[in-house]
PDB file of N, CA and C in Angstrom:
ATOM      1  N   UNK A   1     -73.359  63.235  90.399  1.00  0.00           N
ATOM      2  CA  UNK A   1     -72.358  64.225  90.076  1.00  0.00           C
ATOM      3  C   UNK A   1     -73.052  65.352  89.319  1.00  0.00           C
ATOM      4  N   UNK A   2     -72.874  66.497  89.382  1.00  0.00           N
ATOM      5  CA  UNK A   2     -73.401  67.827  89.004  1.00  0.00           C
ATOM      6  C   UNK A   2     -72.779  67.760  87.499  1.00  0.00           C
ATOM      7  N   UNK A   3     -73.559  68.690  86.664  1.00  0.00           N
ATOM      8  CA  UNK A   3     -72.829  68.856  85.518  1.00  0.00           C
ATOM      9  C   UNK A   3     -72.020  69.722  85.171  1.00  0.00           C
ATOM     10  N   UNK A   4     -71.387  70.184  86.118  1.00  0.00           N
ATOM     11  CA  UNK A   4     -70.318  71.238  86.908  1.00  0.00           C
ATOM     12  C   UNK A   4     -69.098  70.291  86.728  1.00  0.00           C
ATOM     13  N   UNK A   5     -69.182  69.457  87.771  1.00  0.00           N
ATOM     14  CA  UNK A   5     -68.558  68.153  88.233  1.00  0.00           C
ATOM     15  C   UNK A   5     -67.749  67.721  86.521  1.00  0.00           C
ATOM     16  N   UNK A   6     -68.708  66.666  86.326  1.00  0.00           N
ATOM     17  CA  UNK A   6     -69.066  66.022  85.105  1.00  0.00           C
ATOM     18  C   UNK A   6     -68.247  66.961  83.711  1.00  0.00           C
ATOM     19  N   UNK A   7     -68.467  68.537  83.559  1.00  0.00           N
ATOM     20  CA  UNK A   7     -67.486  68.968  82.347  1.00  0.00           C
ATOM     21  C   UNK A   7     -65.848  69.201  83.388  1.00  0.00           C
ATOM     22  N   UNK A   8     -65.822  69.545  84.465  1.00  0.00           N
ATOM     23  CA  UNK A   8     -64.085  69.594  85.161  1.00  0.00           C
ATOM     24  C   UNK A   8     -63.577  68.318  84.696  1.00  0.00           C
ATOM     25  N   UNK A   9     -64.224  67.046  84.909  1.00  0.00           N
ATOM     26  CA  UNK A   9     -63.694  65.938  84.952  1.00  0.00           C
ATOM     27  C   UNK A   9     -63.454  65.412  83.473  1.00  0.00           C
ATOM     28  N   UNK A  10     -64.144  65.561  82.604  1.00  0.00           N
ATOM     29  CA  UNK A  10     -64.294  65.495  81.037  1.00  0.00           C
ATOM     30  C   UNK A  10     -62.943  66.563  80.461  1.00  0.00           C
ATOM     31  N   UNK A  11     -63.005  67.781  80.779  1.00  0.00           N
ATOM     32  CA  UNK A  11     -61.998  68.713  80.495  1.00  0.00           C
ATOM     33  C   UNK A  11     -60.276  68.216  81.107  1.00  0.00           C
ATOM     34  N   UNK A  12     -60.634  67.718  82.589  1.00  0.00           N
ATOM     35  CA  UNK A  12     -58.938  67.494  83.022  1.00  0.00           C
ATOM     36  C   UNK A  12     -58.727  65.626  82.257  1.00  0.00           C
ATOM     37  N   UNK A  13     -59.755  65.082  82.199  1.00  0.00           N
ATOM     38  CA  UNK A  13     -58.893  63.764  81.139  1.00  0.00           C
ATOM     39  C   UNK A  13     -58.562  64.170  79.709  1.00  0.00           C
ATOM     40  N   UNK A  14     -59.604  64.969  79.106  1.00  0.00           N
ATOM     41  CA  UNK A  14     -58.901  65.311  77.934  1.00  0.00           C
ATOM     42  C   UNK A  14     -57.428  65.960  77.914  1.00  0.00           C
ATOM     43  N   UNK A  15     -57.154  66.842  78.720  1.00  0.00           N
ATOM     44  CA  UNK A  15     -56.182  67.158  79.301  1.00  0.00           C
ATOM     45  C   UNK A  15     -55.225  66.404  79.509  1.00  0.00           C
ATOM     46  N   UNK A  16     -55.401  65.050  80.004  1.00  0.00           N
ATOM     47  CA  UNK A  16     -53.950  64.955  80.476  1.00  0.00           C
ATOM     48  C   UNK A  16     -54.328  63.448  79.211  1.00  0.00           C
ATOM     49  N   UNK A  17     -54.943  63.316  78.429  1.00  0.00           N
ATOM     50  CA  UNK A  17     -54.626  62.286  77.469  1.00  0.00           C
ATOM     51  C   UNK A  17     -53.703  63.307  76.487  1.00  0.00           C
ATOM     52  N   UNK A  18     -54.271  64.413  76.217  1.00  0.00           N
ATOM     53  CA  UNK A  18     -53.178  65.643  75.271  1.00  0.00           C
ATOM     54  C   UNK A  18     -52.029  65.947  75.666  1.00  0.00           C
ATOM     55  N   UNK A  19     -52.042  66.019  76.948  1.00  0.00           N
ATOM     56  CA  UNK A  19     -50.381  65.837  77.673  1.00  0.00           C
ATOM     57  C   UNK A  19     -49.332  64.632  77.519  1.00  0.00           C
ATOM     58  N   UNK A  20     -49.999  63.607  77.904  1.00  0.00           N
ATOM     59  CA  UNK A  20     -49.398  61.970  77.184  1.00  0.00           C
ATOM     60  C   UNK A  20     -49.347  62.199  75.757  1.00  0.00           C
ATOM     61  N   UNK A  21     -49.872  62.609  74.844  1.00  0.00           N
ATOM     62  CA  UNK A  21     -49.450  62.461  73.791  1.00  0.00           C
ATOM     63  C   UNK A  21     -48.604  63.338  72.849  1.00  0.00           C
ATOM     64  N   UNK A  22     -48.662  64.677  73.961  1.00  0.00           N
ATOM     65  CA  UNK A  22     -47.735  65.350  73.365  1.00  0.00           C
ATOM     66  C   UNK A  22     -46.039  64.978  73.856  1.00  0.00           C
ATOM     67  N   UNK A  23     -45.937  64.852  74.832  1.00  0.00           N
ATOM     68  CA  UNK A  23     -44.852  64.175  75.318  1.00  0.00           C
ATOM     69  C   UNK A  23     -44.345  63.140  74.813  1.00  0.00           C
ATOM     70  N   UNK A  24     -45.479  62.390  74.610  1.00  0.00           N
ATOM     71  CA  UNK A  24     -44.831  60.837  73.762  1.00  0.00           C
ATOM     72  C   UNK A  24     -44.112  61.321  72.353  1.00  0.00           C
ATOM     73  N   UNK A  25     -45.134  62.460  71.520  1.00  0.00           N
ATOM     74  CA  UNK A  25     -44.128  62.542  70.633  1.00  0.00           C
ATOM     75  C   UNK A  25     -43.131  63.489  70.388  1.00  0.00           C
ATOM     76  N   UNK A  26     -42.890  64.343  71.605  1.00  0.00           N
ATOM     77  CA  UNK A  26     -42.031  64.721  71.804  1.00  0.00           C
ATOM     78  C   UNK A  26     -40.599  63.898  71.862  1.00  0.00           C
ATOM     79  N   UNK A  27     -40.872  63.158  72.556  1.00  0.00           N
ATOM     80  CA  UNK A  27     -39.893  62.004  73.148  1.00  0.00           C
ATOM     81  C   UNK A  27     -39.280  61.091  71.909  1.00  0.00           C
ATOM     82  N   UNK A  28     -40.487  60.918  71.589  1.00  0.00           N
ATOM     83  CA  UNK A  28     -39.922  60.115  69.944  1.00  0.00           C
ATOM     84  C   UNK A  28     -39.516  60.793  68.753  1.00  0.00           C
ATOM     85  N   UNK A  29     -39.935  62.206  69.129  1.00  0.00           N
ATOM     86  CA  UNK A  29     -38.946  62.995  68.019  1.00  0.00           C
ATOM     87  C   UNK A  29     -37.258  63.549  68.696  1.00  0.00           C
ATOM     88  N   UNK A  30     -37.200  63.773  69.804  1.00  0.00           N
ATOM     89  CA  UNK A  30     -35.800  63.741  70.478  1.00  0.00           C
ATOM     90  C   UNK A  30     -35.038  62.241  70.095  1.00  0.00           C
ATOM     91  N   UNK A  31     -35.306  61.593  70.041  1.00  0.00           N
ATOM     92  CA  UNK A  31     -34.954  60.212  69.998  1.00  0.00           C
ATOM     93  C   UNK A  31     -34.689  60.392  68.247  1.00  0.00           C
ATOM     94  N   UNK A  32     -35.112  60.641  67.984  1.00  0.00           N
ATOM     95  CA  UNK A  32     -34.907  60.379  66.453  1.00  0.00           C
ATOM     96  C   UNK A  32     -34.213  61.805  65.974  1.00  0.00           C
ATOM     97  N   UNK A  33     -33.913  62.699  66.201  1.00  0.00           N
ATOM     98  CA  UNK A  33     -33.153  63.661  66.373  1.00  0.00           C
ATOM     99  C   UNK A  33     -31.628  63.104  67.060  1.00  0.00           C
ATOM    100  N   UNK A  34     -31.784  62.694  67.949  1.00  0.00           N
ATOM    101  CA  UNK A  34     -30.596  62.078  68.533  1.00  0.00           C
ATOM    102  C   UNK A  34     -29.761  61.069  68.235  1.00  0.00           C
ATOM    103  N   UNK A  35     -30.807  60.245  67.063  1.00  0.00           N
ATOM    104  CA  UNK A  35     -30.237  59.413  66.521  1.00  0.00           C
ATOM    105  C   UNK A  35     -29.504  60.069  65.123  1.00  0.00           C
ATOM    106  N   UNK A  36     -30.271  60.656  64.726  1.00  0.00           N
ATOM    107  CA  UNK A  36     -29.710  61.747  63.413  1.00  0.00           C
ATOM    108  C   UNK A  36     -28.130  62.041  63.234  1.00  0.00           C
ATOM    109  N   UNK A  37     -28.405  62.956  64.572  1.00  0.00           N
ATOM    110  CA  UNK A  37     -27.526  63.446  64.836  1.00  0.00           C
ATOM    111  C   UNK A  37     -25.509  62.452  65.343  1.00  0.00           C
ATOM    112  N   UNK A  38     -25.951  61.265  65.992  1.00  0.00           N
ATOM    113  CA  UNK A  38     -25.082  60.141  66.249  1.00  0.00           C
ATOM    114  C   UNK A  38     -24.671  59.632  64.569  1.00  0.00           C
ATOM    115  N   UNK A  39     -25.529  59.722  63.613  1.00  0.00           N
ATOM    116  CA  UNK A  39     -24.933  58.844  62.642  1.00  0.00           C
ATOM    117  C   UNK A  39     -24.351  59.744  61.528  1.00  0.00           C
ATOM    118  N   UNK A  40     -24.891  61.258  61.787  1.00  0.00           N
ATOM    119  CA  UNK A  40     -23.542  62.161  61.388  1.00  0.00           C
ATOM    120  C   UNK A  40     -22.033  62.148  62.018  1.00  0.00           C
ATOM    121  N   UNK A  41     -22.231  62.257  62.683  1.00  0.00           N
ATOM    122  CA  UNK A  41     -20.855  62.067  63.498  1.00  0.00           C
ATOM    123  C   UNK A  41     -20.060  60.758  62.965  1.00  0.00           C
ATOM    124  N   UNK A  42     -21.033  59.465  63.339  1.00  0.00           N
ATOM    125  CA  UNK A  42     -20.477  59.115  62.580  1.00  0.00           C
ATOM    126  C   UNK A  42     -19.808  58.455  61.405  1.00  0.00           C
ATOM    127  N   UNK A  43     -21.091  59.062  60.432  1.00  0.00           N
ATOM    128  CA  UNK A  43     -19.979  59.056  58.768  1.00  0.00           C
ATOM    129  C   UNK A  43     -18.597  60.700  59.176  1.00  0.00           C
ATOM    130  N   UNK A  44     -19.156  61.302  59.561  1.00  0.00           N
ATOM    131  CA  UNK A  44     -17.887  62.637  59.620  1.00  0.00           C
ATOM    132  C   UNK A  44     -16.691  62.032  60.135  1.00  0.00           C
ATOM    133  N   UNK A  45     -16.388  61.341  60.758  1.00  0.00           N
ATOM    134  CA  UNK A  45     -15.551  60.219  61.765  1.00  0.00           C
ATOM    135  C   UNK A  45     -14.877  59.080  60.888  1.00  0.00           C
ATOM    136  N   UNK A  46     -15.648  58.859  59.649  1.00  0.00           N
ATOM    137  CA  UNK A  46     -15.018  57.413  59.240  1.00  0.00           C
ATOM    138  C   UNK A  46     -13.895  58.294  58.741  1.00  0.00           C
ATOM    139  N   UNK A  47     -12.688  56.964  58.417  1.00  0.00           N
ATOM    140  CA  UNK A  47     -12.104  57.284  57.608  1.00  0.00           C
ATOM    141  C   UNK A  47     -12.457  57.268  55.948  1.00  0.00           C
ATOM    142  N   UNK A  48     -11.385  57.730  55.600  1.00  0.00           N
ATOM    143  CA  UNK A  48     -11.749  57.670  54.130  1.00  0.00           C
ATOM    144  C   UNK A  48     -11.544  56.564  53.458  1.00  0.00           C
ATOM    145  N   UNK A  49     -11.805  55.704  52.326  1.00  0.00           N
ATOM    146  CA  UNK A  49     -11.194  54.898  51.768  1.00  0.00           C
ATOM    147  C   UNK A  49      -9.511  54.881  51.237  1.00  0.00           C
ATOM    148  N   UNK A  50      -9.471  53.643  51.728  1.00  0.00           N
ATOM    149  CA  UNK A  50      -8.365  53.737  51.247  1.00  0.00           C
ATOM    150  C   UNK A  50      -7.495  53.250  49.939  1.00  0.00           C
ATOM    151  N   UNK A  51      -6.884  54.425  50.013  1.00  0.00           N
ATOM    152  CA  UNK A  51      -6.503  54.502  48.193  1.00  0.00           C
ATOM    153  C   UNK A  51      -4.735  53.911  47.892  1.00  0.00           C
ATOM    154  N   UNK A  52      -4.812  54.194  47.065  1.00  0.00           N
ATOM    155  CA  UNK A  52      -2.988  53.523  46.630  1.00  0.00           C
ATOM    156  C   UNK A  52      -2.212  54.413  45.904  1.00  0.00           C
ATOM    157  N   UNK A  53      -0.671  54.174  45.947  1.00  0.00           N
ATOM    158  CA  UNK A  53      -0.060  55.314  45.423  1.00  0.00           C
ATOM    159  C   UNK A  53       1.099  54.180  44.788  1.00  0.00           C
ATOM    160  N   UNK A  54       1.525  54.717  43.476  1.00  0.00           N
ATOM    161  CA  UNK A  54       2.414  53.948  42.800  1.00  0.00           C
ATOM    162  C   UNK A  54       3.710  55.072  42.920  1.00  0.00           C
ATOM    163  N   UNK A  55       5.219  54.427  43.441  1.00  0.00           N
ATOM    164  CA  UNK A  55       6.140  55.207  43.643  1.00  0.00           C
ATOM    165  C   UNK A  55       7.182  54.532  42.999  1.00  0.00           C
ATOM    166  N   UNK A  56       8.355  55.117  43.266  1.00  0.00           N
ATOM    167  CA  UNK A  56       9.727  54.415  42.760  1.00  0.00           C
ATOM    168  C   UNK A  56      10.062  54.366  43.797  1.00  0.00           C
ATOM    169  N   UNK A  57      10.601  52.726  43.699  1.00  0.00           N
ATOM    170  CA  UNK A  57      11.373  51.732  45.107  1.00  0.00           C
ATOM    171  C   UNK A  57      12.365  51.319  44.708  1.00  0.00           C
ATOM    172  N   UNK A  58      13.165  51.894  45.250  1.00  0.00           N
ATOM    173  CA  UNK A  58      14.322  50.878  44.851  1.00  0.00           C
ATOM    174  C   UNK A  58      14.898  50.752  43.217  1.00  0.00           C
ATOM    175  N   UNK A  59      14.635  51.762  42.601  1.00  0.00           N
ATOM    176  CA  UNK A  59      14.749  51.519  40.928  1.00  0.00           C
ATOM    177  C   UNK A  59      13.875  51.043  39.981  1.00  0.00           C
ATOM    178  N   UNK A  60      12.668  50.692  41.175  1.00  0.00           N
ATOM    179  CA  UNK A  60      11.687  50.009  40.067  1.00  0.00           C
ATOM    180  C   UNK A  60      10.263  50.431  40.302  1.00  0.00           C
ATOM    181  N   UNK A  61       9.284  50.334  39.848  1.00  0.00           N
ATOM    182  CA  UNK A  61       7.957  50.608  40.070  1.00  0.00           C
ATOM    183  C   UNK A  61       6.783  49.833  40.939  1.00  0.00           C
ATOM    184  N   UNK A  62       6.593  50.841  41.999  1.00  0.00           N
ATOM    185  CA  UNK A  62       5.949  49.564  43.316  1.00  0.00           C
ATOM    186  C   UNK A  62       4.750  50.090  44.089  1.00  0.00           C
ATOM    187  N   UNK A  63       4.105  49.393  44.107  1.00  0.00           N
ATOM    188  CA  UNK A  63       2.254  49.671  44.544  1.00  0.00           C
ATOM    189  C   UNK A  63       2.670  49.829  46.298  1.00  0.00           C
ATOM    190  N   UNK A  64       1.738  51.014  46.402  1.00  0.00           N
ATOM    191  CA  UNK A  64       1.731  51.277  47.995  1.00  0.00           C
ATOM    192  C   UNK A  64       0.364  51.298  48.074  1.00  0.00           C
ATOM    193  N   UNK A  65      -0.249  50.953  49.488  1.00  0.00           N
ATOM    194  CA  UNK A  65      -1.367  51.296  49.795  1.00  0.00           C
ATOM    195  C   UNK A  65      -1.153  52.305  51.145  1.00  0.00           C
ATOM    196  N   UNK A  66      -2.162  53.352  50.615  1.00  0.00           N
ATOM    197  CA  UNK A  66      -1.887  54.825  51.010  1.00  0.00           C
ATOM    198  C   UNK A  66      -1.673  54.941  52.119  1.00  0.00           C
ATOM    199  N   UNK A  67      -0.213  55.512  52.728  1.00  0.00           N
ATOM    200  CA  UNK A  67      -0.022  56.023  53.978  1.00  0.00           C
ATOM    201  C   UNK A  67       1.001  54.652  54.491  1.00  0.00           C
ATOM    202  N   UNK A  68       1.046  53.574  53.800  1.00  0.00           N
ATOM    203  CA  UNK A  68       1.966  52.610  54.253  1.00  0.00           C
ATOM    204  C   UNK A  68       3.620  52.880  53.127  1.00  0.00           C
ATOM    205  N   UNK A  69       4.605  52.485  54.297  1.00  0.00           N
ATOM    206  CA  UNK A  69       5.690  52.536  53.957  1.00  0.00           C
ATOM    207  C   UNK A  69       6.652  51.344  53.145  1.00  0.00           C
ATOM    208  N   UNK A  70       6.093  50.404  53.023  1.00  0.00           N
ATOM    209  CA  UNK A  70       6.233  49.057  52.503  1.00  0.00           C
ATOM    210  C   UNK A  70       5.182  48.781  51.631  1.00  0.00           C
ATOM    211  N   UNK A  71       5.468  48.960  50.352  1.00  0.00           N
ATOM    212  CA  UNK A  71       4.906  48.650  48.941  1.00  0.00           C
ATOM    213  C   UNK A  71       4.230  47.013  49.319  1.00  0.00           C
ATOM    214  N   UNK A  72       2.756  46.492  48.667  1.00  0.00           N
ATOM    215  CA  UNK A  72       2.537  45.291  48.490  1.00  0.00           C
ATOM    216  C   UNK A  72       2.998  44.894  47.373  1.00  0.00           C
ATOM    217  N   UNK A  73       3.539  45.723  46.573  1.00  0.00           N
ATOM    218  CA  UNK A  73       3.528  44.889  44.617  1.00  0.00           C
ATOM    219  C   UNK A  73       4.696  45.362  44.370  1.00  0.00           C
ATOM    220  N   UNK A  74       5.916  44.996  44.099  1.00  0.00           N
ATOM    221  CA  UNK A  74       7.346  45.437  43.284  1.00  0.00           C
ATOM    222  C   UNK A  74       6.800  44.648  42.216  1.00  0.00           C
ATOM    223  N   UNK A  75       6.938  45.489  40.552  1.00  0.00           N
ATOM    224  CA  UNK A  75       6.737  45.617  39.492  1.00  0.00           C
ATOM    225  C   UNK A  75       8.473  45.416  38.926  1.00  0.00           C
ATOM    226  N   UNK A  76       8.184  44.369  38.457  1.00  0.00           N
ATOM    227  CA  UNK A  76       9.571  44.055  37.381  1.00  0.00           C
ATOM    228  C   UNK A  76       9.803  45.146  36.064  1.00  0.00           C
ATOM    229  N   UNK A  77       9.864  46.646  36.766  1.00  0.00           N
ATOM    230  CA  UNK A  77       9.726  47.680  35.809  1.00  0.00           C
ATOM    231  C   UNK A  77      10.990  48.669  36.207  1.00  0.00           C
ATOM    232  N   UNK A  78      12.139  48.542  35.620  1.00  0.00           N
ATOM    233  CA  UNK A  78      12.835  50.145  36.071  1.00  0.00           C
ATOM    234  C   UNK A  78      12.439  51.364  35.772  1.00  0.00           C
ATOM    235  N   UNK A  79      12.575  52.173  36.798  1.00  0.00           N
ATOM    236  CA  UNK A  79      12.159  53.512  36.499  1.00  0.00           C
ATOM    237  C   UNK A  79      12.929  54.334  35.594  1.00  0.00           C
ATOM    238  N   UNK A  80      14.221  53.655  35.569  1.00  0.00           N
ATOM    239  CA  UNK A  80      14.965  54.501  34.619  1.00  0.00           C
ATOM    240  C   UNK A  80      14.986  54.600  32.673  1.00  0.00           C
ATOM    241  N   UNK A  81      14.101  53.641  33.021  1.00  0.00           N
ATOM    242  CA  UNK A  81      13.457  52.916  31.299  1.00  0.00           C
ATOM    243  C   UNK A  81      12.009  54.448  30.675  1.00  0.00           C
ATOM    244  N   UNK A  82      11.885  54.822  32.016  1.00  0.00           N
ATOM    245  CA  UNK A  82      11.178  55.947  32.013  1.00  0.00           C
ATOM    246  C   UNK A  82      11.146  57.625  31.275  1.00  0.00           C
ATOM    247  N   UNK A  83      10.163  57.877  30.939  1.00  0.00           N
ATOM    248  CA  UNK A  83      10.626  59.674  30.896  1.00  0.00           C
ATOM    249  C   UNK A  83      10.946  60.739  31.746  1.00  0.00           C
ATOM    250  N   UNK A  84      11.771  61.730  31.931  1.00  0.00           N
ATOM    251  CA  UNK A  84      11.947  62.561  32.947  1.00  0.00           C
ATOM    252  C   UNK A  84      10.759  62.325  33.846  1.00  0.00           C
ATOM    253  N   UNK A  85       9.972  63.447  33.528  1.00  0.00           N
ATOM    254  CA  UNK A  85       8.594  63.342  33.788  1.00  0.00           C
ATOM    255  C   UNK A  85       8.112  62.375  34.100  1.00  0.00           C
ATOM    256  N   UNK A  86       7.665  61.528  34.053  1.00  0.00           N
ATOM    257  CA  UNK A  86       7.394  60.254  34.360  1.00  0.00           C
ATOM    258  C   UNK A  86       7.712  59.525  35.864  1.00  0.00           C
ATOM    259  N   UNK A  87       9.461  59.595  35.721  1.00  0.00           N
ATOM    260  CA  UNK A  87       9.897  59.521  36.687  1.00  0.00           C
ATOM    261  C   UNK A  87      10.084  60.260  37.961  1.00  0.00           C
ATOM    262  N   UNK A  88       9.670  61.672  37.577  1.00  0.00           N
ATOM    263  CA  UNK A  88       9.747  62.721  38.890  1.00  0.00           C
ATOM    264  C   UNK A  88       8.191  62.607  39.157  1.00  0.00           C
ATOM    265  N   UNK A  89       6.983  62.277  38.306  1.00  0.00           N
ATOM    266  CA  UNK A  89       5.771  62.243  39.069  1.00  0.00           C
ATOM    267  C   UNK A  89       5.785  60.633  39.785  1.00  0.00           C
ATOM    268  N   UNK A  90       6.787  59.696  39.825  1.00  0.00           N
ATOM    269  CA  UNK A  90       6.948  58.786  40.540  1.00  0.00           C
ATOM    270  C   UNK A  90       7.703  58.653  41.786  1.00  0.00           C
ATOM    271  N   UNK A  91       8.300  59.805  41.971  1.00  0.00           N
ATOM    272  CA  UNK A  91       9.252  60.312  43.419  1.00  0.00           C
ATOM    273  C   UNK A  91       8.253  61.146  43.819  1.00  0.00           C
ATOM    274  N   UNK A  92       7.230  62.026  43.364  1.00  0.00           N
ATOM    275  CA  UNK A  92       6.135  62.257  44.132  1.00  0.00           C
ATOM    276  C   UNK A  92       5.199  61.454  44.507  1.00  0.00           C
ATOM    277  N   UNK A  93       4.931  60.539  43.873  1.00  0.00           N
ATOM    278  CA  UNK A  93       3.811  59.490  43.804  1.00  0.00           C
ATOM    279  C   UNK A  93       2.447  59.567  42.949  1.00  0.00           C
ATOM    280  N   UNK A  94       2.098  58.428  42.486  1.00  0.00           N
ATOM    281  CA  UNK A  94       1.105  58.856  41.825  1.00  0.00           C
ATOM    282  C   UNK A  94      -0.220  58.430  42.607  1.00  0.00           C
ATOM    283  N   UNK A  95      -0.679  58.993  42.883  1.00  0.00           N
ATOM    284  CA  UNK A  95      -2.337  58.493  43.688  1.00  0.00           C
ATOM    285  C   UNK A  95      -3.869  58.268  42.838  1.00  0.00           C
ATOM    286  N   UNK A  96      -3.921  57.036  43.373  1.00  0.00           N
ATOM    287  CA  UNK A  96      -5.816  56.376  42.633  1.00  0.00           C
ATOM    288  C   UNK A  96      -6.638  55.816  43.647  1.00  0.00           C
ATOM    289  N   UNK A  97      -7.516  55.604  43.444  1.00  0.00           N
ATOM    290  CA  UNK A  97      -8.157  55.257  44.539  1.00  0.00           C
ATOM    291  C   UNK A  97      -8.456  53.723  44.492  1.00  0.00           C
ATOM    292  N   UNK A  98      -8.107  53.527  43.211  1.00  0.00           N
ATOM    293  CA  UNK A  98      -8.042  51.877  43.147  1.00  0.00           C
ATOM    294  C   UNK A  98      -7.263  51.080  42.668  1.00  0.00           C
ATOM    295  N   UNK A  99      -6.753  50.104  42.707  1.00  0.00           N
ATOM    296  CA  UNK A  99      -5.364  49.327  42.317  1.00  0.00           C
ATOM    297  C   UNK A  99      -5.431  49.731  40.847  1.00  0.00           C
ATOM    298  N   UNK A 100      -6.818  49.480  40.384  1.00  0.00           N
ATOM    299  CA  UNK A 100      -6.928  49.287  38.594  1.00  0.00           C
ATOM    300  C   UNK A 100      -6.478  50.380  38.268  1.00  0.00           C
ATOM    301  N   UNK A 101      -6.807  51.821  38.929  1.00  0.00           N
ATOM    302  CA  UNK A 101      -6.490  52.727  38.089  1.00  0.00           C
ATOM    303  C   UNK A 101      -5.133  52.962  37.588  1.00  0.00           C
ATOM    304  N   UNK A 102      -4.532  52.104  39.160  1.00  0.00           N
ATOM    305  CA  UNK A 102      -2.938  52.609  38.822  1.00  0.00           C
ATOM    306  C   UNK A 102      -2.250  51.683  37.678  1.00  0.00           C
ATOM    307  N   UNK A 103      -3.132  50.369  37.729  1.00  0.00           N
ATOM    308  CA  UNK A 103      -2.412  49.265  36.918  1.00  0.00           C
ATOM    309  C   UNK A 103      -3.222  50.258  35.283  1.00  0.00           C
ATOM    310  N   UNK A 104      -3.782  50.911  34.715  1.00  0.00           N
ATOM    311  CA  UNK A 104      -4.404  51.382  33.971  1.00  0.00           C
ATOM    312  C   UNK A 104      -3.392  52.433  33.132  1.00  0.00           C
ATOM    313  N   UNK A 105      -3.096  53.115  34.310  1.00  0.00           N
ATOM    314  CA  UNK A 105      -1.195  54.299  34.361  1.00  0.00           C
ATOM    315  C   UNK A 105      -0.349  53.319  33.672  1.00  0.00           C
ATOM    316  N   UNK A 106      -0.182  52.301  33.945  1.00  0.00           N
ATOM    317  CA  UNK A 106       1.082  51.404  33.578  1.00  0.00           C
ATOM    318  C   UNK A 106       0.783  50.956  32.443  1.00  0.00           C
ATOM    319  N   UNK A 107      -0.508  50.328  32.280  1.00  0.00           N
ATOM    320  CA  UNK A 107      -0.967  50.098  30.814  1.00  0.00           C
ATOM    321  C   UNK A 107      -0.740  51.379  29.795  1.00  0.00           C
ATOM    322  N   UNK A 108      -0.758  52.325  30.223  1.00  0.00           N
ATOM    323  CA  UNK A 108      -0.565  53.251  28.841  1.00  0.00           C
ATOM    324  C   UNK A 108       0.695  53.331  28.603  1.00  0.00           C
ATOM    325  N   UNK A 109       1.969  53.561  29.887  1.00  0.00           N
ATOM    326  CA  UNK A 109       2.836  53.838  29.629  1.00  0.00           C
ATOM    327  C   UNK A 109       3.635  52.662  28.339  1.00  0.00           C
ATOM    328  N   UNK A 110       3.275  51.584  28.942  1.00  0.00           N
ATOM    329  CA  UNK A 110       3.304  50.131  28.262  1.00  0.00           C
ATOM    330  C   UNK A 110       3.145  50.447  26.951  1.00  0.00           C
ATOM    331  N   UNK A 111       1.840  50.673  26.544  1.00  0.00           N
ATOM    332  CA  UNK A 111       1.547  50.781  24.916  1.00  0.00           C
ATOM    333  C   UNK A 111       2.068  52.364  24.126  1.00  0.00           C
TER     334      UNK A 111
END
């Protein structure tokens, strides 16, 4: 083989080993871009936690968990034992994000 020959052939493998490897990490950076991108979506997608709202039911004081229409907890508490106030931020509802906080509301009113 000529040394003509010999650098074409030296030049087109280097060549196409730089081609394989640019591709490869091309490929593995699309891929990981793509994955990126899937696990934004979806946390953007979850819902939110879900939180609780303490209302007046029925005359008395009763744990909802948020967005449900049927209280889990009726509280042996009348609302009318209450302050104005008190009682109209309980026909709006009061919202926490965790049972404690709301049982925390009740503890003060308590003491």
């Amino acid at each position: 083989m000529s040394r003509t020959n010999l650098q074409i052939s030296l030049l087109l493998t280097a060549m196409t080993i730089s081609a394989v490897l640019i591709l490869t990490t091309a490929g593995n950076t699309m891929r990981q871009e793509k994955s990126a991108r899937v696990e934004q979506v979806a946390a953007a997608t979850e819902p939110p936690p879900i939180g609780f709202v303490m209302k007046a039911y029925q005359g008395k004081i009763a744990l909802f968990r948020e967005n449900s229409e049927q209280p889990f907890q009726i509280l042996d508490f009348e609302t009318y034992l209450l302050p104005d106030a008190d009682r109209e931020a309980l026909e709006q509802g009061i919202y926490a994000d965790t049972q404690e906080e709301l049982l925390s509301i009740l503890e003060d009113w308590d003491g």
